[in-house]
C-alpha atoms as a PDB file:
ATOM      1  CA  UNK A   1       0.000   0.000   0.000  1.00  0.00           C
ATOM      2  CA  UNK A   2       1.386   3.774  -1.129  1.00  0.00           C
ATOM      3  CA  UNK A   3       1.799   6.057   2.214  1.00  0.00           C
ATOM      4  CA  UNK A   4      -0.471   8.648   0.920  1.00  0.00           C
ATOM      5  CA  UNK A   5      -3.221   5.455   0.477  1.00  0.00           C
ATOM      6  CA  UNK A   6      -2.425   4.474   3.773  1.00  0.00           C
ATOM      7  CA  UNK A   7      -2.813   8.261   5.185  1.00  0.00           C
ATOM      8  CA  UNK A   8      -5.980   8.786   3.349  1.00  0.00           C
ATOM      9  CA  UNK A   9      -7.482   5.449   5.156  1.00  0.00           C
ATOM     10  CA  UNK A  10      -6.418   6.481   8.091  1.00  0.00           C
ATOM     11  CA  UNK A  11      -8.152   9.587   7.805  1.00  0.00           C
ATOM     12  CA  UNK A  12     -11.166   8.174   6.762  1.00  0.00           C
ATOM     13  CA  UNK A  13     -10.787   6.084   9.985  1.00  0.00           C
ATOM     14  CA  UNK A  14     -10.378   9.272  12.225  1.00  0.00           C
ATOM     15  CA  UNK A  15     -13.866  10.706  11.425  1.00  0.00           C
ATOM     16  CA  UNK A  16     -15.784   7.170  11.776  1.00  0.00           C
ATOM     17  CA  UNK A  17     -14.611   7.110  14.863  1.00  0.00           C
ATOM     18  CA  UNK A  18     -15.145  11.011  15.381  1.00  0.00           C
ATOM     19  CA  UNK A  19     -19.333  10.661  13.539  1.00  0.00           C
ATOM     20  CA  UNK A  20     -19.524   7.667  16.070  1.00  0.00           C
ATOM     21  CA  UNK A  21     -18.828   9.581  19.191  1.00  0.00           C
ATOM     22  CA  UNK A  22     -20.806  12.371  17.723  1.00  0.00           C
ATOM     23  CA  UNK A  23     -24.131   9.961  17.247  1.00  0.00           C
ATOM     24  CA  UNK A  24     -23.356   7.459  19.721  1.00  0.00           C
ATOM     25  CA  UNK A  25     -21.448   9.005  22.500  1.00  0.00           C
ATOM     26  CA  UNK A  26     -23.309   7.097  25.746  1.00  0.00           C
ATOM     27  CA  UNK A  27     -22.524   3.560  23.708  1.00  0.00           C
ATOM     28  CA  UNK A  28     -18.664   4.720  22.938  1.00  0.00           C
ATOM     29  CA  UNK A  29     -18.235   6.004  26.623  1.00  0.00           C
ATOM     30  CA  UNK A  30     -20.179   2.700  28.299  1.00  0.00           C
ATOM     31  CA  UNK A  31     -17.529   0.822  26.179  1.00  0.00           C
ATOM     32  CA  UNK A  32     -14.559   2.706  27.613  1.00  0.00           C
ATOM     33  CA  UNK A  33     -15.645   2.757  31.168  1.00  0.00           C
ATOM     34  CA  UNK A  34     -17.868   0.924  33.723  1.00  0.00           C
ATOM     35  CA  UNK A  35     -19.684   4.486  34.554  1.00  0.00           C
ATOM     36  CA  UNK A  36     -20.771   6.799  32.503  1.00  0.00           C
ATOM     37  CA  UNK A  37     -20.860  10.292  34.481  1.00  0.00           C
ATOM     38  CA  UNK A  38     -23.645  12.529  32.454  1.00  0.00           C
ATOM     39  CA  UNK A  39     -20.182  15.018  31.903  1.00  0.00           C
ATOM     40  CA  UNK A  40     -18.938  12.402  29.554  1.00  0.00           C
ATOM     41  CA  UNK A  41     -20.839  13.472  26.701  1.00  0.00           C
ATOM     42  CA  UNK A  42     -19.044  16.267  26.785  1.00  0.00           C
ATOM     43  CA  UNK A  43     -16.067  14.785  26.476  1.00  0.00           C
ATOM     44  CA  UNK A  44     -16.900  12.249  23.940  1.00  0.00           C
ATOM     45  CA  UNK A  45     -17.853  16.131  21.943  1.00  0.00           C
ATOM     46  CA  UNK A  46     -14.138  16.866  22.324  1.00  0.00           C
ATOM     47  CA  UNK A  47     -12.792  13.331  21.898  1.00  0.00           C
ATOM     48  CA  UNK A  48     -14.784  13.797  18.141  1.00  0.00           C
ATOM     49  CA  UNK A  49     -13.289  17.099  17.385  1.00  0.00           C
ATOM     50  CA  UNK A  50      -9.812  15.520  18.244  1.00  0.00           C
ATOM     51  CA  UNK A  51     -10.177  12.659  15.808  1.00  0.00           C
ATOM     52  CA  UNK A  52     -11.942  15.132  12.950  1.00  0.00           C
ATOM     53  CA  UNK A  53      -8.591  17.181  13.375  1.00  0.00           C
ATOM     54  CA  UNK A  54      -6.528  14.395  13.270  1.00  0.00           C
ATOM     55  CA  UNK A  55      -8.589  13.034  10.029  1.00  0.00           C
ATOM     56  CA  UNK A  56      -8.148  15.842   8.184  1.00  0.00           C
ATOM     57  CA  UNK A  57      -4.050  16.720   9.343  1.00  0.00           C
ATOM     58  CA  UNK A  58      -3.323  12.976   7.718  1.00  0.00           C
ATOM     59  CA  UNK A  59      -5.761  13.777   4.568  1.00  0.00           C
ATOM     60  CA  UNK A  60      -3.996  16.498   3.441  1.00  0.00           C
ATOM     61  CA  UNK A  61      -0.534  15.850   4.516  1.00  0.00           C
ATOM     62  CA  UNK A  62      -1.395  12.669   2.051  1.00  0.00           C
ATOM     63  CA  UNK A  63       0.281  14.225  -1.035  1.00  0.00           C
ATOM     64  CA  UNK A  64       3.517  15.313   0.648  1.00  0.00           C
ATOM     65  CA  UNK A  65       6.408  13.687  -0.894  1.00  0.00           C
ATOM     66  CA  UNK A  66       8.773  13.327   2.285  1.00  0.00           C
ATOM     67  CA  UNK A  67       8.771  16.720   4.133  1.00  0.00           C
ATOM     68  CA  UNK A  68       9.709  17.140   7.562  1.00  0.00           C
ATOM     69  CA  UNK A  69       6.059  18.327   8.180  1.00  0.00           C
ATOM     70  CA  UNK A  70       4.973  15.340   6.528  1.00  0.00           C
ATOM     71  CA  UNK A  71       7.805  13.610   8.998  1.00  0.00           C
ATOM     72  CA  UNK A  72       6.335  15.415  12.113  1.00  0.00           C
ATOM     73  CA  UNK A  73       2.327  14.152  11.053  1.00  0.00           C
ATOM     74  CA  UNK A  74       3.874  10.710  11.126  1.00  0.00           C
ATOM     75  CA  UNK A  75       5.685  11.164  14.752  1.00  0.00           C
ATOM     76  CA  UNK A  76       2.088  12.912  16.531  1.00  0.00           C
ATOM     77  CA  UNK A  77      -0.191   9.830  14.996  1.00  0.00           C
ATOM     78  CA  UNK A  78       2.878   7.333  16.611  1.00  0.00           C
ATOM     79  CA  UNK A  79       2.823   9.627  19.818  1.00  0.00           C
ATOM     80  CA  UNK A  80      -1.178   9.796  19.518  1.00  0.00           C
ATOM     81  CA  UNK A  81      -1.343   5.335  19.365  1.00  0.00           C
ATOM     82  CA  UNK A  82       1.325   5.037  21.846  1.00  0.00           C
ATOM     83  CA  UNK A  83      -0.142   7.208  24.150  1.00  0.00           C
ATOM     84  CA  UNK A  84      -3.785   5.818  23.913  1.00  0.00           C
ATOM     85  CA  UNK A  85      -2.349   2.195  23.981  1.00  0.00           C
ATOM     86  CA  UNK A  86      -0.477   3.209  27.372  1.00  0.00           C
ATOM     87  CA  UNK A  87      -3.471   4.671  28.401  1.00  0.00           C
ATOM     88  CA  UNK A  88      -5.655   1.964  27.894  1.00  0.00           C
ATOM     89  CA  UNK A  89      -3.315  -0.201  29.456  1.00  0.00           C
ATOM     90  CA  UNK A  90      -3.224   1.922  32.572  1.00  0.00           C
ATOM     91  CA  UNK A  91      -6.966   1.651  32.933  1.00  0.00           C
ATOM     92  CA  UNK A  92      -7.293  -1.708  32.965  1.00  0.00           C
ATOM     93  CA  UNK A  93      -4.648  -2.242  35.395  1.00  0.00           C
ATOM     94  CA  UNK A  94      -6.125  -0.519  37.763  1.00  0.00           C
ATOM     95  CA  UNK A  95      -9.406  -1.852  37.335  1.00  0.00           C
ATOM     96  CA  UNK A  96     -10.995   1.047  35.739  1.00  0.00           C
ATOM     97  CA  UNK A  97     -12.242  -0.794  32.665  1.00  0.00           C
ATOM     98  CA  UNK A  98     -12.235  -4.665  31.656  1.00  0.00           C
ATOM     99  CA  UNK A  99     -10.132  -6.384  29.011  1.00  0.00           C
ATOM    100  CA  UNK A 100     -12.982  -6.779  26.493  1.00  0.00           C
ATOM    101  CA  UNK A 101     -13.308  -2.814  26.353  1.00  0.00           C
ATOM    102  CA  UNK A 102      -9.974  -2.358  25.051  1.00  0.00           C
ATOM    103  CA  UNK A 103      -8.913  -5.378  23.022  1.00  0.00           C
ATOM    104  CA  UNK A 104     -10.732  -3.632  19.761  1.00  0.00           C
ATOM    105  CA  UNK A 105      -8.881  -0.896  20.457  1.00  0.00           C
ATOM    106  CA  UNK A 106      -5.444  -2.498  21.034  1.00  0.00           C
ATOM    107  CA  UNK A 107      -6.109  -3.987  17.491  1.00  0.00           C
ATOM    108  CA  UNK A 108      -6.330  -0.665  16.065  1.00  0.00           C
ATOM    109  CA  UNK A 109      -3.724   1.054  18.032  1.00  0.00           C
ATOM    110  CA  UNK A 110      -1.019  -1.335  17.094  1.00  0.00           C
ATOM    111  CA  UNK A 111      -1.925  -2.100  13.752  1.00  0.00           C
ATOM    112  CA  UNK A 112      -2.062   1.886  12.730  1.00  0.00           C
ATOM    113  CA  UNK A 113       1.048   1.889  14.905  1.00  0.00           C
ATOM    114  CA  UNK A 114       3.055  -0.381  12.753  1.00  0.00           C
ATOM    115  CA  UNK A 115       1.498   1.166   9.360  1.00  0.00           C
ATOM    116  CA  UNK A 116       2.588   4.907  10.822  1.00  0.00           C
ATOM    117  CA  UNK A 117       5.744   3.505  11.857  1.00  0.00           C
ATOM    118  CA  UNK A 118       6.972   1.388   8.573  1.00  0.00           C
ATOM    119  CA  UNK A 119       6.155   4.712   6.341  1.00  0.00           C
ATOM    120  CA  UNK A 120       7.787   7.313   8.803  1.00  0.00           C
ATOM    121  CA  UNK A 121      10.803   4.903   8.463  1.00  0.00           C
ATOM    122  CA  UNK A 122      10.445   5.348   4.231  1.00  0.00           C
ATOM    123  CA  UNK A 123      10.478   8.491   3.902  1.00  0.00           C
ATOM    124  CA  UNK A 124      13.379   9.900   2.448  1.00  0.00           C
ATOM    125  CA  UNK A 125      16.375  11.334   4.082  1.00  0.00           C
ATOM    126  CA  UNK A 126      17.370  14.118   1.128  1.00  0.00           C
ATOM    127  CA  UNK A 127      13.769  15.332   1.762  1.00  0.00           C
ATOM    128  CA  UNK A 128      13.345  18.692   3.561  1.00  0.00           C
END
């Protein structure tokens, strides 16, 4: 798969997940946590506008042959997975959420993680 095919999915990816914590925000949040405080839907707002942002950073960086602002998209979607993953991680060790909320998410995490990774590692080095 060409990085800007792979950046273009993974924009596309981005606002499903943002439209789904737009239209389904109690169902999202129920999923992440074992309460669901009536602030949450607040934050699942945010959590959207995050992942619209980030959508639409790796849409148009898409087309960039090698730049290092193409290089620095590629290092905040690895810092973005890595975090979450940590987080996630966190959570269920200290019992906030159970294994079966974040295995889904573990699958995405590290599979974007790898894809992010392999074409941050192919870019050029002459590039600027």
């Amino acid at each position: 798969m060409k990085r800007n095919h792979f950046l273009i999915i993974t924009a596309l990816l981005a606002w499903a997940f943002g439209l789904m914590f737009v239209l389904a925000p109690d169902a999202l949040v129920n999923n992440l946590a074992a309460s669901s405080p009536a602030g949450w839907s607040n934050l699942s707002l945010n959590l959207a506008a995050m992942f619209f942002a980030v959508g639409f950073i790796n849409l148009f960086s898409s087309g960039d042959p090698g730049s290092k602002a193409l290089k620095a998209v590629m290092m905040g979607n690895i810092l973005l997975h890595l975090a979450s993953e940590g987080f996630d991680i966190y959570n269920y060790s200290k019992g906030y959420v159970e294994i079966s909320s974040i295995m889904t998410g573990s699958i995405v995490h590290i599979a974007l993680l790898i894809g992010f990774i392999n074409y941050l590692v192919k870019i050029p080095k002459t590039q600027s």
